[in-house]
Protein backbone atom coordinates (compact mmCIF):
# COMPACT_ATOMS: atom_id res chain seq x y z
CA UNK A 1 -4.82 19.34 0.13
CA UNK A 2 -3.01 20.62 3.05
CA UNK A 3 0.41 22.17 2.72
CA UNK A 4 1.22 19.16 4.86
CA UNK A 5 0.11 16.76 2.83
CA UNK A 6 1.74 18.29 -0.44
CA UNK A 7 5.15 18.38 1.11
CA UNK A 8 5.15 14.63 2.38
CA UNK A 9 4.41 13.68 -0.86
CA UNK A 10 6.55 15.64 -2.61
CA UNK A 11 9.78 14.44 -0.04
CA UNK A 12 8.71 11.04 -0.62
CA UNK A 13 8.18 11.33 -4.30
CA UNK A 14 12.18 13.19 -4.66
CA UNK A 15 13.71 10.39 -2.17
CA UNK A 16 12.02 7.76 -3.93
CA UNK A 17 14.21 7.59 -7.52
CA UNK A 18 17.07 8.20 -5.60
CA UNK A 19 17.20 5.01 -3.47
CA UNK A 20 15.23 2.97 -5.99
CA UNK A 21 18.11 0.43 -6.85
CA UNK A 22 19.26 0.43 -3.60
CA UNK A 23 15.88 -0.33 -1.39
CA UNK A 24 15.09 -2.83 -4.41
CA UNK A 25 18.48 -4.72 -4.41
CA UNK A 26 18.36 -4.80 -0.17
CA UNK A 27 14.72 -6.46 -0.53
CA UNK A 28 15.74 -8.56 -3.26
CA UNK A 29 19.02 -9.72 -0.89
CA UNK A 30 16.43 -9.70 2.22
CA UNK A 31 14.17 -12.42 -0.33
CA UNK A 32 16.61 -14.69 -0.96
CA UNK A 33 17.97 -15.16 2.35
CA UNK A 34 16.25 -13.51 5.51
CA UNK A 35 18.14 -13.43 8.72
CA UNK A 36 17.11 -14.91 11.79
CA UNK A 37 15.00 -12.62 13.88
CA UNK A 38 14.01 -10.42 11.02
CA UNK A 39 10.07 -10.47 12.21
CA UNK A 40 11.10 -9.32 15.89
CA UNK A 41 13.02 -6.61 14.25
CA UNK A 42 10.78 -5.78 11.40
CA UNK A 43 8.01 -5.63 14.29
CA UNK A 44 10.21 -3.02 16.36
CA UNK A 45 11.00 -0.92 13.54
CA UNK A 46 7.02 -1.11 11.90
CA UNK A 47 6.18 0.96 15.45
CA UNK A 48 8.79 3.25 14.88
CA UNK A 49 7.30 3.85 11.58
CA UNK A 50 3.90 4.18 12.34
CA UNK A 51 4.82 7.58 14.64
CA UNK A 52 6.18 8.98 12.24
CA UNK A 53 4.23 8.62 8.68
CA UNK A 54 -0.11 9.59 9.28
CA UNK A 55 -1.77 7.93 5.48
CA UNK A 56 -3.81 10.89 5.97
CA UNK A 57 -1.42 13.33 4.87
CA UNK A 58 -0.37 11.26 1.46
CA UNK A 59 -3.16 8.70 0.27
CA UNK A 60 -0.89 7.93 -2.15
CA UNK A 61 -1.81 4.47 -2.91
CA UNK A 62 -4.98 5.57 -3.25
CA UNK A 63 -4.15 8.34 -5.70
CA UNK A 64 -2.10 5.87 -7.71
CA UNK A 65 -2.70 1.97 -7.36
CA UNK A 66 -5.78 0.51 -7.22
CA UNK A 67 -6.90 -2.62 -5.25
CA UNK A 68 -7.85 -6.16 -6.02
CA UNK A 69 -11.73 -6.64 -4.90
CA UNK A 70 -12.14 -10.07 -3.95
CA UNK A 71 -15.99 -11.54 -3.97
CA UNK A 72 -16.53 -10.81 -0.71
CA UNK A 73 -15.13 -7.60 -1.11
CA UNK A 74 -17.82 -7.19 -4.45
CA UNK A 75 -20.91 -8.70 -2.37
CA UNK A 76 -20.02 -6.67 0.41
CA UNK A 77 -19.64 -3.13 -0.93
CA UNK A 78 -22.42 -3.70 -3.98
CA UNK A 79 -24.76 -4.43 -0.90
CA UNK A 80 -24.00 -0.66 0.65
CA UNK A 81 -24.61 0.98 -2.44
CA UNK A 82 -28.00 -0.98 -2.84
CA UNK A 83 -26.71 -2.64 -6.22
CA UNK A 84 -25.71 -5.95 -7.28
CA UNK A 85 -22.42 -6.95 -7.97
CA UNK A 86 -22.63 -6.95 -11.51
CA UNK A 87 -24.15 -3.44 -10.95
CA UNK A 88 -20.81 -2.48 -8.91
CA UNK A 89 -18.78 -3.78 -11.32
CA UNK A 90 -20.40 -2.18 -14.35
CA UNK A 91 -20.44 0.92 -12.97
CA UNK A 92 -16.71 0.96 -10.99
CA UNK A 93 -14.11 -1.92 -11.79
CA UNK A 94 -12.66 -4.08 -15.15
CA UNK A 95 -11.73 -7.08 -15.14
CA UNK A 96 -7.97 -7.29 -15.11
CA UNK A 97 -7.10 -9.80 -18.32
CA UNK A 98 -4.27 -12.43 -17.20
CA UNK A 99 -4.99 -12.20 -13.29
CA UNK A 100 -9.00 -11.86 -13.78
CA UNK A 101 -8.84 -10.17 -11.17
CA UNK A 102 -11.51 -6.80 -10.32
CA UNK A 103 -9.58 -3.94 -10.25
CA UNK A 104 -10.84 0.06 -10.02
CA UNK A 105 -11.59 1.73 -14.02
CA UNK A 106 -10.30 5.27 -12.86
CA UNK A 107 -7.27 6.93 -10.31
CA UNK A 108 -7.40 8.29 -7.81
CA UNK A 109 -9.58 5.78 -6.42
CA UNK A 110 -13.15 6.72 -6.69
CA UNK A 111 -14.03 6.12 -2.89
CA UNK A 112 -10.70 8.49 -2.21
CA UNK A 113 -12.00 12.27 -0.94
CA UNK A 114 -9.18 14.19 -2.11
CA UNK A 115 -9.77 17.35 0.31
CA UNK A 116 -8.80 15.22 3.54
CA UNK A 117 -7.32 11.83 1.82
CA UNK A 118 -10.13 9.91 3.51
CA UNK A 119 -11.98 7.23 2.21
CA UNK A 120 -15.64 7.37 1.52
CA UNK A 121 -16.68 3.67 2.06
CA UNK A 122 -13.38 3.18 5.21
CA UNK A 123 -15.40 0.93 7.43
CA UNK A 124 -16.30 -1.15 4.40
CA UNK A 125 -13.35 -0.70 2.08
CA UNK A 126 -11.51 -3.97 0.12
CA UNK A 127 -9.58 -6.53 1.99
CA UNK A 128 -6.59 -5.28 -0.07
CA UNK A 129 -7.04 -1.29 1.28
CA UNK A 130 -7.35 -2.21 4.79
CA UNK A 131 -4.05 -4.78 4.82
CA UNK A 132 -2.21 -2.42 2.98
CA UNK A 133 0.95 -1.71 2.90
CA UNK A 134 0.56 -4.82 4.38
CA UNK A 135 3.74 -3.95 6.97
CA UNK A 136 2.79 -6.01 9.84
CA UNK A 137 2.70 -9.40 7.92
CA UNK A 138 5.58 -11.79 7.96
CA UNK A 139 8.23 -10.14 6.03
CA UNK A 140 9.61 -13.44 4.86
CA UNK A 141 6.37 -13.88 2.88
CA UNK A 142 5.54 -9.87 1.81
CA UNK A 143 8.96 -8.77 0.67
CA UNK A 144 8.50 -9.22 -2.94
CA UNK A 145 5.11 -6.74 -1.70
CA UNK A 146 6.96 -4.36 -0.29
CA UNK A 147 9.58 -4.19 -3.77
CA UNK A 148 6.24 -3.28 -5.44
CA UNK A 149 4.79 -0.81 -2.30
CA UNK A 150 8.14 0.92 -1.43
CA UNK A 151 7.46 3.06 -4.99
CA UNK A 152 4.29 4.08 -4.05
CA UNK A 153 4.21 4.12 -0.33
CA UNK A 154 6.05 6.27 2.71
CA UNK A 155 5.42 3.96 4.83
CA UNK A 156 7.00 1.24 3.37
CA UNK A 157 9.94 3.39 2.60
CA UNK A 158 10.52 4.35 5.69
CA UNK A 159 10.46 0.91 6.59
CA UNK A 160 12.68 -0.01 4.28
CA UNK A 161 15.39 2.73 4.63
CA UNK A 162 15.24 1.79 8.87
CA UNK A 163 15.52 -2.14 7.90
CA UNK A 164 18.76 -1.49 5.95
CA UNK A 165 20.26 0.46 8.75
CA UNK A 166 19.47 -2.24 11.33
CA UNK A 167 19.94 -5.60 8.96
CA UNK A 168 22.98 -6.65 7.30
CA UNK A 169 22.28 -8.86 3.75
CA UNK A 170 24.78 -10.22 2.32
């Protein structure tokens, strides 16, 4: 890993505890009752975000969540490894009890290289790794996302620390 990449991480991961309640009590505020024009402003500041945080230099998420793979996800990626689904699974995911849903056995993620934070299988990846951290959406709908992302993610705290300076909760 790049010096780079370590120190990005490392800022993020000593910011992070310190604004917890904060960010989490803004996006709980911003859940309950979004302003009007939030997704013109969220759109604004997601642009101001995106020139200033590269994924390549954290990979985070990839270091530390893992994604849902939905069956198209499953048909799709067995297919490029020449194995069947079941194959995939065996050999990759569990099935998450509660949610059922397929979810990776090991962290980092096992597509993740962890010399250049690049994935392995990028053009074909899960639905859930190329939406995330899912900034772009309508925020109305993703905040209670972004509570979960904003621990893991820089993006989405960088998003969320330039939302509270620009939108007033109450």
């Amino acid at each position: 890993m790049s010096e780079k990449q370590v120190n990005t991480l490392r800022k993020f991961k000593q910011q992070m505890p310190k604004n917890r309640r904060r960010f989490r009590t803004f996006l709980t505020k911003l859940e309950k009752k979004a302003p009007k024009g939030i997704e013109k402003i969220t759109a604004a500041i997601e642009k101001e975000v995106w020139q200033e945080v590269d994924c390549l230099t954290c990979a985070n998420c990839c270091k530390t969540m893992t994604p849902t793979f939905t069956a198209a996800d499953l048909k799709r990626i067995s297919a490029h490894f020449g194995q069947t689904v079941e194959e995939f699974k065996e050999k990759w995911l569990y099935k998450e009890r509660g949610s059922g849903d397929w979810m990776n056995k090991k962290q980092p993620c096992q597509f993740l290289n962890l010399k250049d934070n690049k994935c392995s299988i990028y053009e074909i990846r899960p639905d859930d790794c190329a939406g995330f951290p899912h900034l772009p959406k309508r925020m109305k709908d993703y905040v209670h996302v972004h509570k979960q992302n904003v621990e893991y993610c820089p993006a989405t705290y960088k998003m969320v620390e330039k939302m509270i300076g620009q939108i007033d909760v109450k």
